[in-house]
C-alpha atoms as a PDB file:
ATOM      1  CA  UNK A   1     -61.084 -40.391 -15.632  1.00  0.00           C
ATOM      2  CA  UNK A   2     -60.954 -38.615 -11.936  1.00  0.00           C
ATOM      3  CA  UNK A   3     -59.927 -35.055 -11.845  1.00  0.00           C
ATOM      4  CA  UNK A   4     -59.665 -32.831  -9.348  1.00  0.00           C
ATOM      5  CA  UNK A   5     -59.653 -28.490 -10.208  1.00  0.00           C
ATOM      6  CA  UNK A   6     -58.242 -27.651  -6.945  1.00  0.00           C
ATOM      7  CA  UNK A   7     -55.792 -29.968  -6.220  1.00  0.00           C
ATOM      8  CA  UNK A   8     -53.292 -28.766  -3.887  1.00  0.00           C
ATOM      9  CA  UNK A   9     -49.707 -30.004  -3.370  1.00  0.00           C
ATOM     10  CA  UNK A  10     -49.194 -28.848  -0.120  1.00  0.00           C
ATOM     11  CA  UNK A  11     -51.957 -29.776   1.180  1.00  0.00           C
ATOM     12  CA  UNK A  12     -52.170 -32.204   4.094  1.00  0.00           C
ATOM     13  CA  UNK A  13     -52.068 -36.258   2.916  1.00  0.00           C
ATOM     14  CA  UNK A  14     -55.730 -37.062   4.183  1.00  0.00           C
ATOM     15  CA  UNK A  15     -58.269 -39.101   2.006  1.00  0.00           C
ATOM     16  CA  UNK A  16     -60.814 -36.741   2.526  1.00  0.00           C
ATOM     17  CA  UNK A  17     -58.472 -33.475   1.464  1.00  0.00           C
ATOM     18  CA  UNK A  18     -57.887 -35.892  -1.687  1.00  0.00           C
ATOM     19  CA  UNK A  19     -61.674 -36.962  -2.231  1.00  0.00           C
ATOM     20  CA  UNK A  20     -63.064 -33.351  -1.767  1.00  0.00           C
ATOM     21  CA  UNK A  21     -63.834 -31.768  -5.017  1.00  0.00           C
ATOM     22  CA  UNK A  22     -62.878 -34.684  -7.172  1.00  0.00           C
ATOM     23  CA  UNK A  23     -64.712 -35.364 -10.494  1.00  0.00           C
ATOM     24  CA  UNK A  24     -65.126 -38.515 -12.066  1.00  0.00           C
ATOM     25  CA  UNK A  25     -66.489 -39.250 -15.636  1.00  0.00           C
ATOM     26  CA  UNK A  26     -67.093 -42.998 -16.780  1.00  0.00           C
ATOM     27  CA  UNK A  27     -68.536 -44.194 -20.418  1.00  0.00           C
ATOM     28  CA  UNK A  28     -69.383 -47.432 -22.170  1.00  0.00           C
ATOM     29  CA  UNK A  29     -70.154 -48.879 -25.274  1.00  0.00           C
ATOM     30  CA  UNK A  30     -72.021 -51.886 -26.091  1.00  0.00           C
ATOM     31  CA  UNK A  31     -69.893 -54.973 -28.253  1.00  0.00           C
ATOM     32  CA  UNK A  32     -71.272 -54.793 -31.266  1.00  0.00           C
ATOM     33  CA  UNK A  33     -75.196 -55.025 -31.312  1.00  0.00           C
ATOM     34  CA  UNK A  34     -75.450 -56.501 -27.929  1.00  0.00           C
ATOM     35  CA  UNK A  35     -77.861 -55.127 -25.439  1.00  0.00           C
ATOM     36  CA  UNK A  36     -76.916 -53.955 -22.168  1.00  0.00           C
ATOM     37  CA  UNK A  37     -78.255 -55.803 -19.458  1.00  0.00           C
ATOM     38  CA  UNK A  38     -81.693 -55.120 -18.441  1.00  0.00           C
ATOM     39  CA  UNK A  39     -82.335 -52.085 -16.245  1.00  0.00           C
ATOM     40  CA  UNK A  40     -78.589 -50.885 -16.923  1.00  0.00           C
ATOM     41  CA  UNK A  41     -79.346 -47.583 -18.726  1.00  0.00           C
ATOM     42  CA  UNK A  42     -81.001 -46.384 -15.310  1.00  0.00           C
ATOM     43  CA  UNK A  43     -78.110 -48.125 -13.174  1.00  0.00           C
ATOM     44  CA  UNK A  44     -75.703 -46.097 -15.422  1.00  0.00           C
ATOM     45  CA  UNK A  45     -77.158 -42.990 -15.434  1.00  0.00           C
ATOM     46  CA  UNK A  46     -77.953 -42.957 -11.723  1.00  0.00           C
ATOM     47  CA  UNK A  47     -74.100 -43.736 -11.305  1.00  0.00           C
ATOM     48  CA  UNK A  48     -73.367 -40.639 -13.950  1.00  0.00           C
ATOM     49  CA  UNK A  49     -71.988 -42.946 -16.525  1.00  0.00           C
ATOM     50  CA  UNK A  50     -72.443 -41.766 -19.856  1.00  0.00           C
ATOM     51  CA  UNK A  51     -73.300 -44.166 -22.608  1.00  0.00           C
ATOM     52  CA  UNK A  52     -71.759 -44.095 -25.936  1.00  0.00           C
ATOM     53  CA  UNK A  53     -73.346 -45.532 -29.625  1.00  0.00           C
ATOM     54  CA  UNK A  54     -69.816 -46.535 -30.709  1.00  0.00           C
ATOM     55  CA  UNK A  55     -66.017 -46.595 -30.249  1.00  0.00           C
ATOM     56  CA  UNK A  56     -65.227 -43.427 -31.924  1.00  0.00           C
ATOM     57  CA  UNK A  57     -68.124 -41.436 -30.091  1.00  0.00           C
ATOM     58  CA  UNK A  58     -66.594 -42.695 -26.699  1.00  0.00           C
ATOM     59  CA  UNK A  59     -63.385 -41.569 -28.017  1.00  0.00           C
ATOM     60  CA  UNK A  60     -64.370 -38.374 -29.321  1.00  0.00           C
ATOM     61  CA  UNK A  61     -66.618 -37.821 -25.378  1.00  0.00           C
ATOM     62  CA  UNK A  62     -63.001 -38.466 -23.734  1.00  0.00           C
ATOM     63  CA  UNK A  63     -61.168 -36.311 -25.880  1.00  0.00           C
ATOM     64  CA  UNK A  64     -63.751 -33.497 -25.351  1.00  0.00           C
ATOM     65  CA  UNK A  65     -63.685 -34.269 -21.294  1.00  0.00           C
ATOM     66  CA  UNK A  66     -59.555 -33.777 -21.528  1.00  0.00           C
ATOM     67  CA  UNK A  67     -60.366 -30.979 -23.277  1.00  0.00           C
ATOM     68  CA  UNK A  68     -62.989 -29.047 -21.203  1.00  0.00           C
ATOM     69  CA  UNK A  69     -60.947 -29.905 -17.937  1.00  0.00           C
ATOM     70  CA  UNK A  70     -57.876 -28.776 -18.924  1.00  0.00           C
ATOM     71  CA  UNK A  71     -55.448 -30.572 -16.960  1.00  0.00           C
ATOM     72  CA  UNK A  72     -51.887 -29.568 -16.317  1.00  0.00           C
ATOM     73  CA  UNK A  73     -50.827 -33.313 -14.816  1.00  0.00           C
ATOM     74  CA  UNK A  74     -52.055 -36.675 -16.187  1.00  0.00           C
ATOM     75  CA  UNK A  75     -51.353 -39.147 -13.688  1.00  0.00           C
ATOM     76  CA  UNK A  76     -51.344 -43.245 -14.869  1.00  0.00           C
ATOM     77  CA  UNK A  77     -50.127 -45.775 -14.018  1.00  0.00           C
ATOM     78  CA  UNK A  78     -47.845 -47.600 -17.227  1.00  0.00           C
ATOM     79  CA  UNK A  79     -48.691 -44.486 -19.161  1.00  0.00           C
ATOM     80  CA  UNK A  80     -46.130 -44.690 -21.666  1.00  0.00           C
ATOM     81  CA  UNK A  81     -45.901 -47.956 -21.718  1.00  0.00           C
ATOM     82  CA  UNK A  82     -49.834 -48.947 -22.326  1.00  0.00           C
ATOM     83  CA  UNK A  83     -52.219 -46.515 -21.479  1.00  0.00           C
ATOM     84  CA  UNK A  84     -51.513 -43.627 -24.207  1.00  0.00           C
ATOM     85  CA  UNK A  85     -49.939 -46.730 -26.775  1.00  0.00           C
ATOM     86  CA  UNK A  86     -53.607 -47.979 -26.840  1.00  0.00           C
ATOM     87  CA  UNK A  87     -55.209 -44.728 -27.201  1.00  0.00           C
ATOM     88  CA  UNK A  88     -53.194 -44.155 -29.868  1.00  0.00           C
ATOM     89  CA  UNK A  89     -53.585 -47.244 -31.104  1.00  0.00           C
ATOM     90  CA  UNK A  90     -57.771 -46.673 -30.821  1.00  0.00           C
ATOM     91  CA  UNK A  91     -57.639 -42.750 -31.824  1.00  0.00           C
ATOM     92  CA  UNK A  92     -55.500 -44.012 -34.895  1.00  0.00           C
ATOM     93  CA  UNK A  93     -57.721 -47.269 -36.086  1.00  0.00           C
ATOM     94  CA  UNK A  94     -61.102 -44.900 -35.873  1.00  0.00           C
ATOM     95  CA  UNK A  95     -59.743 -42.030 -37.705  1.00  0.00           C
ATOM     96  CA  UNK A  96     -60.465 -39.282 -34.806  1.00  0.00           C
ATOM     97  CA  UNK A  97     -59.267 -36.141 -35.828  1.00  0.00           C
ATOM     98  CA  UNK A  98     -59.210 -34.664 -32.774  1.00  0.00           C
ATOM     99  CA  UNK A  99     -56.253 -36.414 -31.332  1.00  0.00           C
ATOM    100  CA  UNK A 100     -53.974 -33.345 -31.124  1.00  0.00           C
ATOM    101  CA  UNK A 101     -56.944 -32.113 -28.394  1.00  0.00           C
ATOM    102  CA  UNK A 102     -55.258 -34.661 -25.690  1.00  0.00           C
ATOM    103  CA  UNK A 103     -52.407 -32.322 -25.508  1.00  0.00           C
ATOM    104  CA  UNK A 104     -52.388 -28.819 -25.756  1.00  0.00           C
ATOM    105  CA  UNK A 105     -50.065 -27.912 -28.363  1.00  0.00           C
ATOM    106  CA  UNK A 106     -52.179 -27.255 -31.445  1.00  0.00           C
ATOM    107  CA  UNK A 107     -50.663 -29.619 -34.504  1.00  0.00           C
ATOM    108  CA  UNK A 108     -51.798 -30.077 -37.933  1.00  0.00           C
ATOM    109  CA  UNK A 109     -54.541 -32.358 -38.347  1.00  0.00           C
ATOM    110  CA  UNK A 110     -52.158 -35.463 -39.565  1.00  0.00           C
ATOM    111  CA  UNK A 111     -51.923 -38.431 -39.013  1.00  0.00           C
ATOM    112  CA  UNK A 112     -52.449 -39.784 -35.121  1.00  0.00           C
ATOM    113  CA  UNK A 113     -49.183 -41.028 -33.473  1.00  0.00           C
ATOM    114  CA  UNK A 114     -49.447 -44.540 -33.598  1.00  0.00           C
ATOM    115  CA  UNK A 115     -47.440 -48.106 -33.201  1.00  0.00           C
ATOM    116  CA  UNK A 116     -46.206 -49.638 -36.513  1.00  0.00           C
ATOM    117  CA  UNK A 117     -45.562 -53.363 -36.140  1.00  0.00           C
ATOM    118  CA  UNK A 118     -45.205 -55.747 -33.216  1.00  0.00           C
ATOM    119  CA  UNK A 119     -42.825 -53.451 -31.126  1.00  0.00           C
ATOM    120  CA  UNK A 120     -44.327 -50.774 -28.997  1.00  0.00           C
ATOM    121  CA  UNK A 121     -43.005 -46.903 -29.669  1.00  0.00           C
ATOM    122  CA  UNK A 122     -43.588 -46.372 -25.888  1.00  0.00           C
ATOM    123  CA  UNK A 123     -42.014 -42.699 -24.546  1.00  0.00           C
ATOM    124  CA  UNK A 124     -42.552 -41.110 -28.177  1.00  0.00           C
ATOM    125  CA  UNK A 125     -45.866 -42.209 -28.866  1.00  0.00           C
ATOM    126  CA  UNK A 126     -47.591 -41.017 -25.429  1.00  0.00           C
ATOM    127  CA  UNK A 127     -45.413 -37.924 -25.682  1.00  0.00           C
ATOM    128  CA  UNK A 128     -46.456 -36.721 -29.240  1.00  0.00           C
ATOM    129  CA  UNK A 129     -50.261 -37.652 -27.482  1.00  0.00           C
ATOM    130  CA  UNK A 130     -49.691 -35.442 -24.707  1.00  0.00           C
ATOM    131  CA  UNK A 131     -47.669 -32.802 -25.960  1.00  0.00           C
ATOM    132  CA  UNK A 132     -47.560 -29.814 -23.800  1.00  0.00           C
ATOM    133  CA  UNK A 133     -49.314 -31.821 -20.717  1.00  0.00           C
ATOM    134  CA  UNK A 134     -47.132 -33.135 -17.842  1.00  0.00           C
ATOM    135  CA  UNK A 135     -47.633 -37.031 -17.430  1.00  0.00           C
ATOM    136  CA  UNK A 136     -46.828 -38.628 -14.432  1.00  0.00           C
ATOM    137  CA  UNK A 137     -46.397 -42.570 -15.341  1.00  0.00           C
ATOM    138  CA  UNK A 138     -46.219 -44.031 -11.226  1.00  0.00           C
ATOM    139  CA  UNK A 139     -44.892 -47.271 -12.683  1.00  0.00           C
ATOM    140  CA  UNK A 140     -41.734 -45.573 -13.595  1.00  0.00           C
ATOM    141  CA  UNK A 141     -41.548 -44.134 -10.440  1.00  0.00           C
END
């Protein structure tokens, strides 16, 4: 994820107006019981990756980063037609409760919006994610 708290549209188009005050979090997970490669927990945490036991605590760390930040726009690119389909998809197969978190309309604790079958669901799924968050997919652009 890369966010940036004082983002300002009118500001001028420069890298460096764009680069100052960004954030950027990063996690991992090891496959199964596989080690990381040697020296990698100091390479990671040097780089400010955060390491995570397991799917659904990486899951539940992401969730409580789109949480603590806040955002108003979520930029991606093939948003609605990937990106929030596969977290879904992920939220959905390790039984996170805190789905409803990614957006900030406050829903019942149901089930997470999810793809059923082969075909994907697309707009509805990644809007029922994101409820009451703007998205900006730049592939639809």
């Amino acid at each position: 994820c890369t966010m940036h708290p004082r983002l300002n549209a009118d500001a001028p188009e420069s890298d460096r107006d764009l680069r100052d005050g960004m954030l950027q979090w990063s996690a991992v997970r090891r496959i199964d019981t596989r080690p990381f490669p040697r020296d990698a927990e100091q390479v990671l945490a040097k780089n400010g990756v955060v390491q995570c036991p397991s799917e659904a605590a990486m899951l539940n760390a992401l969730i409580a980063q789109i949480q603590q930040f806040d955002p108003d726009v979520i930029a991606a690119h093939s948003a609605y037609g990937f990106d929030l389909d596969v977290l879904a998809s992920r939220l959905h197969s390790q039984h996170i409760q805190g789905w409803q978190k990614v957006g900030r309309l406050r829903r019942p604790k149901d089930r997470v919006p999810h793809l059923e079958g082969s075909r994907g669901a697309g707009f509805w799924v990644g809007a029922s994610l994101t409820a009451g968050r703007l998205v900006c997919d730049v592939q639809l652009q």
